[in-house]
N, C-alpha and C. Protein backbone atom coordinates (compact mmCIF):
# COMPACT_ATOMS: atom_id res chain seq x y z
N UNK A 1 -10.42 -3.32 -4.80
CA UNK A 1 -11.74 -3.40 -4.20
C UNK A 1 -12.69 -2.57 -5.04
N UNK A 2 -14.07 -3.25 -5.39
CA UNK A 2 -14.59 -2.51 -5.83
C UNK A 2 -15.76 -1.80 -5.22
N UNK A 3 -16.50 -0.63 -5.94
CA UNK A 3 -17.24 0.36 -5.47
C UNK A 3 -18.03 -0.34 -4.20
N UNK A 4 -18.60 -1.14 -5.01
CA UNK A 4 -19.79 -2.47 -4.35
C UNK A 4 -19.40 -2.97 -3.07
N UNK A 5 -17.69 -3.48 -3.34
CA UNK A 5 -17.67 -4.08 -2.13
C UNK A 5 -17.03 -2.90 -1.17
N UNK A 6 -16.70 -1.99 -1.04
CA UNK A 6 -16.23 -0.64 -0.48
C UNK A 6 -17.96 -0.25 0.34
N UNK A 7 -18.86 -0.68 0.02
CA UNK A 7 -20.07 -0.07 0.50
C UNK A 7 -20.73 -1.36 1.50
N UNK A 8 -20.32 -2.39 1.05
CA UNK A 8 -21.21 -3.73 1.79
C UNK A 8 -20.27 -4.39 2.61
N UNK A 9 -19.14 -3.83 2.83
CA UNK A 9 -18.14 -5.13 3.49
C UNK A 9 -18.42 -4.28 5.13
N UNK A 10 -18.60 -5.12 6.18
CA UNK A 10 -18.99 -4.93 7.37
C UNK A 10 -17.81 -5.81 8.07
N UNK A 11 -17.10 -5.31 9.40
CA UNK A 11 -16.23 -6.28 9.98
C UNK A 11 -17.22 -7.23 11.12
N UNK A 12 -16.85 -8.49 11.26
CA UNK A 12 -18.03 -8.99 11.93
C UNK A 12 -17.46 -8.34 14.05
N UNK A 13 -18.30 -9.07 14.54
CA UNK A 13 -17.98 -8.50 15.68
C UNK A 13 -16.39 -9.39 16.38
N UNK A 14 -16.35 -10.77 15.45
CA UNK A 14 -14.86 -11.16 15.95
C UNK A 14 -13.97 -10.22 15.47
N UNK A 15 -13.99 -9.71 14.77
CA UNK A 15 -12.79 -9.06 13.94
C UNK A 15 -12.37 -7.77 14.54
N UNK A 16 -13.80 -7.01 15.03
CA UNK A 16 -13.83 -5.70 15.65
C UNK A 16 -13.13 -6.43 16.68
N UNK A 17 -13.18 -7.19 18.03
CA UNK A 17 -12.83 -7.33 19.02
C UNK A 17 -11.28 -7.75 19.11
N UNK A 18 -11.05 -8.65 17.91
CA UNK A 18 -9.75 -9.35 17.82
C UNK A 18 -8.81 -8.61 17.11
N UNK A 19 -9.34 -7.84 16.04
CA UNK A 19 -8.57 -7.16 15.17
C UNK A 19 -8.23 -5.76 15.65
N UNK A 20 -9.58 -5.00 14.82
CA UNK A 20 -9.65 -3.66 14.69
C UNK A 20 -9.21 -2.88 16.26
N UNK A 21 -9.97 -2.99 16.94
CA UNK A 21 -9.90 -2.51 18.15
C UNK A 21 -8.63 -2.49 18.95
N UNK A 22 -7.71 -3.56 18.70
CA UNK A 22 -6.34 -4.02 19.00
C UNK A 22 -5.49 -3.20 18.00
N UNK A 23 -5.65 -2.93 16.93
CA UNK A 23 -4.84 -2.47 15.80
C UNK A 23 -4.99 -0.60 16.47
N UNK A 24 -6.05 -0.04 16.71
CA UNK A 24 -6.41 1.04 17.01
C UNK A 24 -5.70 1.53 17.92
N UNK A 25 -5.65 0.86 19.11
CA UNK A 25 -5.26 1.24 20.33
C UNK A 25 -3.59 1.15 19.95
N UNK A 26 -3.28 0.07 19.14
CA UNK A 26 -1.78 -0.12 19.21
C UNK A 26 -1.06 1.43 18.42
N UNK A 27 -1.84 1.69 17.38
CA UNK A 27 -1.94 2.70 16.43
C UNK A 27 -1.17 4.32 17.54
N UNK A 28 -2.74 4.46 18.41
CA UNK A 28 -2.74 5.25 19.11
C UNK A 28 -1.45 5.07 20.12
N UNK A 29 -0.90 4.29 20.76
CA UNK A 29 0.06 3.96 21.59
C UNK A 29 0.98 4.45 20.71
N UNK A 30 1.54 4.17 19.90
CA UNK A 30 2.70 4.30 19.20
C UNK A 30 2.93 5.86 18.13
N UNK A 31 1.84 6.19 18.33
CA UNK A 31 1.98 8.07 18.24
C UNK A 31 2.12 8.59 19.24
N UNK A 32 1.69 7.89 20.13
CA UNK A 32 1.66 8.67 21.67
C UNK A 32 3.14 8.98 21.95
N UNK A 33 3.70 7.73 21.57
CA UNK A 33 5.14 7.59 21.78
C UNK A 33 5.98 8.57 21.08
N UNK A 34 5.64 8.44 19.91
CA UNK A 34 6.56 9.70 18.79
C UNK A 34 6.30 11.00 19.22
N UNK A 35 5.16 11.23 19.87
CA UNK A 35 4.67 12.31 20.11
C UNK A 35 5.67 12.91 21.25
N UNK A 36 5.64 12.18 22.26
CA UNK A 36 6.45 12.05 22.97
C UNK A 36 8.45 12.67 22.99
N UNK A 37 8.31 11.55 21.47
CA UNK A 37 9.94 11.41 21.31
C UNK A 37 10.58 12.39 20.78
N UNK A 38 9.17 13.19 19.75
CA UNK A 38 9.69 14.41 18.79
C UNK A 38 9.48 15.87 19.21
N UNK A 39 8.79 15.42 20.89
CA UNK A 39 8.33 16.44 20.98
C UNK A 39 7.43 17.64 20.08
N UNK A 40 6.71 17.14 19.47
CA UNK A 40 5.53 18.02 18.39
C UNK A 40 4.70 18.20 18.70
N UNK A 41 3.81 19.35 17.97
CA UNK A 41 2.69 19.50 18.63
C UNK A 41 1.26 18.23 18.29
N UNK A 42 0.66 18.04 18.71
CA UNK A 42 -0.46 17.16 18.18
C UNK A 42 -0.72 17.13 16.65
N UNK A 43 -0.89 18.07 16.40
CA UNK A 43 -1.37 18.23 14.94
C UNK A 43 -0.51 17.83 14.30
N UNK A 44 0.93 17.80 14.73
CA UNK A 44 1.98 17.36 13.18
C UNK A 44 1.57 15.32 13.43
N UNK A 45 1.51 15.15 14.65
CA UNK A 45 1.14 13.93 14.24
C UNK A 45 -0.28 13.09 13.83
N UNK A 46 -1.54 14.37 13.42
CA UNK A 46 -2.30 13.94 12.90
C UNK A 46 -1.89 14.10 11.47
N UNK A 47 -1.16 14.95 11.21
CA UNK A 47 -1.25 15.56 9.51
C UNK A 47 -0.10 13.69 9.27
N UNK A 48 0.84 13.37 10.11
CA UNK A 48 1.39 11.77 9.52
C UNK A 48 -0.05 10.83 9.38
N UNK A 49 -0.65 10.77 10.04
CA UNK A 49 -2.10 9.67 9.77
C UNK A 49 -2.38 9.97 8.88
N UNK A 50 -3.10 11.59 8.46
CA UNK A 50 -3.69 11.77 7.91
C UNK A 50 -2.90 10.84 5.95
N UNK A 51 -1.54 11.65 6.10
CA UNK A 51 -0.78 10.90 4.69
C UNK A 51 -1.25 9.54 4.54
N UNK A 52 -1.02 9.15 6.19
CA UNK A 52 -0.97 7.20 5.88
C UNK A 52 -2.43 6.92 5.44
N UNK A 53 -3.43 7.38 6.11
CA UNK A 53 -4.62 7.24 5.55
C UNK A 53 -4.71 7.49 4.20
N UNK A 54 -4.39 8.52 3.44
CA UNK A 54 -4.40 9.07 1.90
C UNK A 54 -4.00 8.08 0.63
N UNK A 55 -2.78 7.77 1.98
CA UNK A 55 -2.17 5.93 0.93
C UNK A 55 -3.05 5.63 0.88
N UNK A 56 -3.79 4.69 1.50
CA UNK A 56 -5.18 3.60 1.49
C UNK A 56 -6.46 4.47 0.55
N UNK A 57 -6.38 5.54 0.94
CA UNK A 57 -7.89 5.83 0.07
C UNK A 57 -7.54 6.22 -1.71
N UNK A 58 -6.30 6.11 -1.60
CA UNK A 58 -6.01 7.01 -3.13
C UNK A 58 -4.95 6.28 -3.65
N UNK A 59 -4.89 5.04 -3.83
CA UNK A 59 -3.62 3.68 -4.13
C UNK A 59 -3.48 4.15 -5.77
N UNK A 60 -2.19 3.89 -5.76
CA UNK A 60 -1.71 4.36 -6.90
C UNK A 60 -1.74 2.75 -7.98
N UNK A 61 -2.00 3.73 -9.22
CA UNK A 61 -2.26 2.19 -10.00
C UNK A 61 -1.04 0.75 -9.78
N UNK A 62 -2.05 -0.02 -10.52
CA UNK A 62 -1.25 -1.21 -10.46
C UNK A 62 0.56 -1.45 -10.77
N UNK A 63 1.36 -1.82 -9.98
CA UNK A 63 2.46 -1.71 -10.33
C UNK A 63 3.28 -0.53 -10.10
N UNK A 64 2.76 0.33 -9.59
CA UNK A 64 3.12 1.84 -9.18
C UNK A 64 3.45 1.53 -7.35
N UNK A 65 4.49 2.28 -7.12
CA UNK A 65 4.50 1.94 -5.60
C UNK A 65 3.65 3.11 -5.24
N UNK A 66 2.99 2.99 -4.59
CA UNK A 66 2.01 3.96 -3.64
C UNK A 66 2.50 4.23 -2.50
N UNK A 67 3.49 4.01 -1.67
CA UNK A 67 3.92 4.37 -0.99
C UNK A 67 5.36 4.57 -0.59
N UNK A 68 5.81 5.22 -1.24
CA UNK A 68 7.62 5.92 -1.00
C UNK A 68 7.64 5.87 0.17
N UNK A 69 7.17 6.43 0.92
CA UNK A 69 7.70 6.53 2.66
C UNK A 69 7.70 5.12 3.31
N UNK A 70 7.25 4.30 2.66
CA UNK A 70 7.13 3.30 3.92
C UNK A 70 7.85 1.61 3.18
């Protein structure tokens, strides 16, 4: 993706309703759960988002796996 489109791409409002918003909540459900399972405090399961997020913003070059953990 480039700079350009990283600044202009907008989700339309089907996508927010059908997608995003569904993906979010499912997101949130399923930490809730680990949270739950591992008994941890909150924060260790923001600092896991936070990694998974880090994947997406910082992708390792082409042909490189960017993500070992998953």
């Amino acid at each position: 993706m480039t700079e350009k489109s990283k600044e202009t791409w907008q989700p339309t409002d089907d996508q927010v309703d059908k997608i995003i918003l569904p993906a979010m909540q499912g997101i949130a459900q399923l930490c809730a759960g680990y949270l739950n399972e591992l008994r941890c405090p909150p924060e260790f399961i923001a600092v896991m988002l936070r990694d998974v997020a880090d994947a997406f913003e910082n992708p390792a070059p082409e042909g490189e796996n960017s993500c070992d953990w998953c």
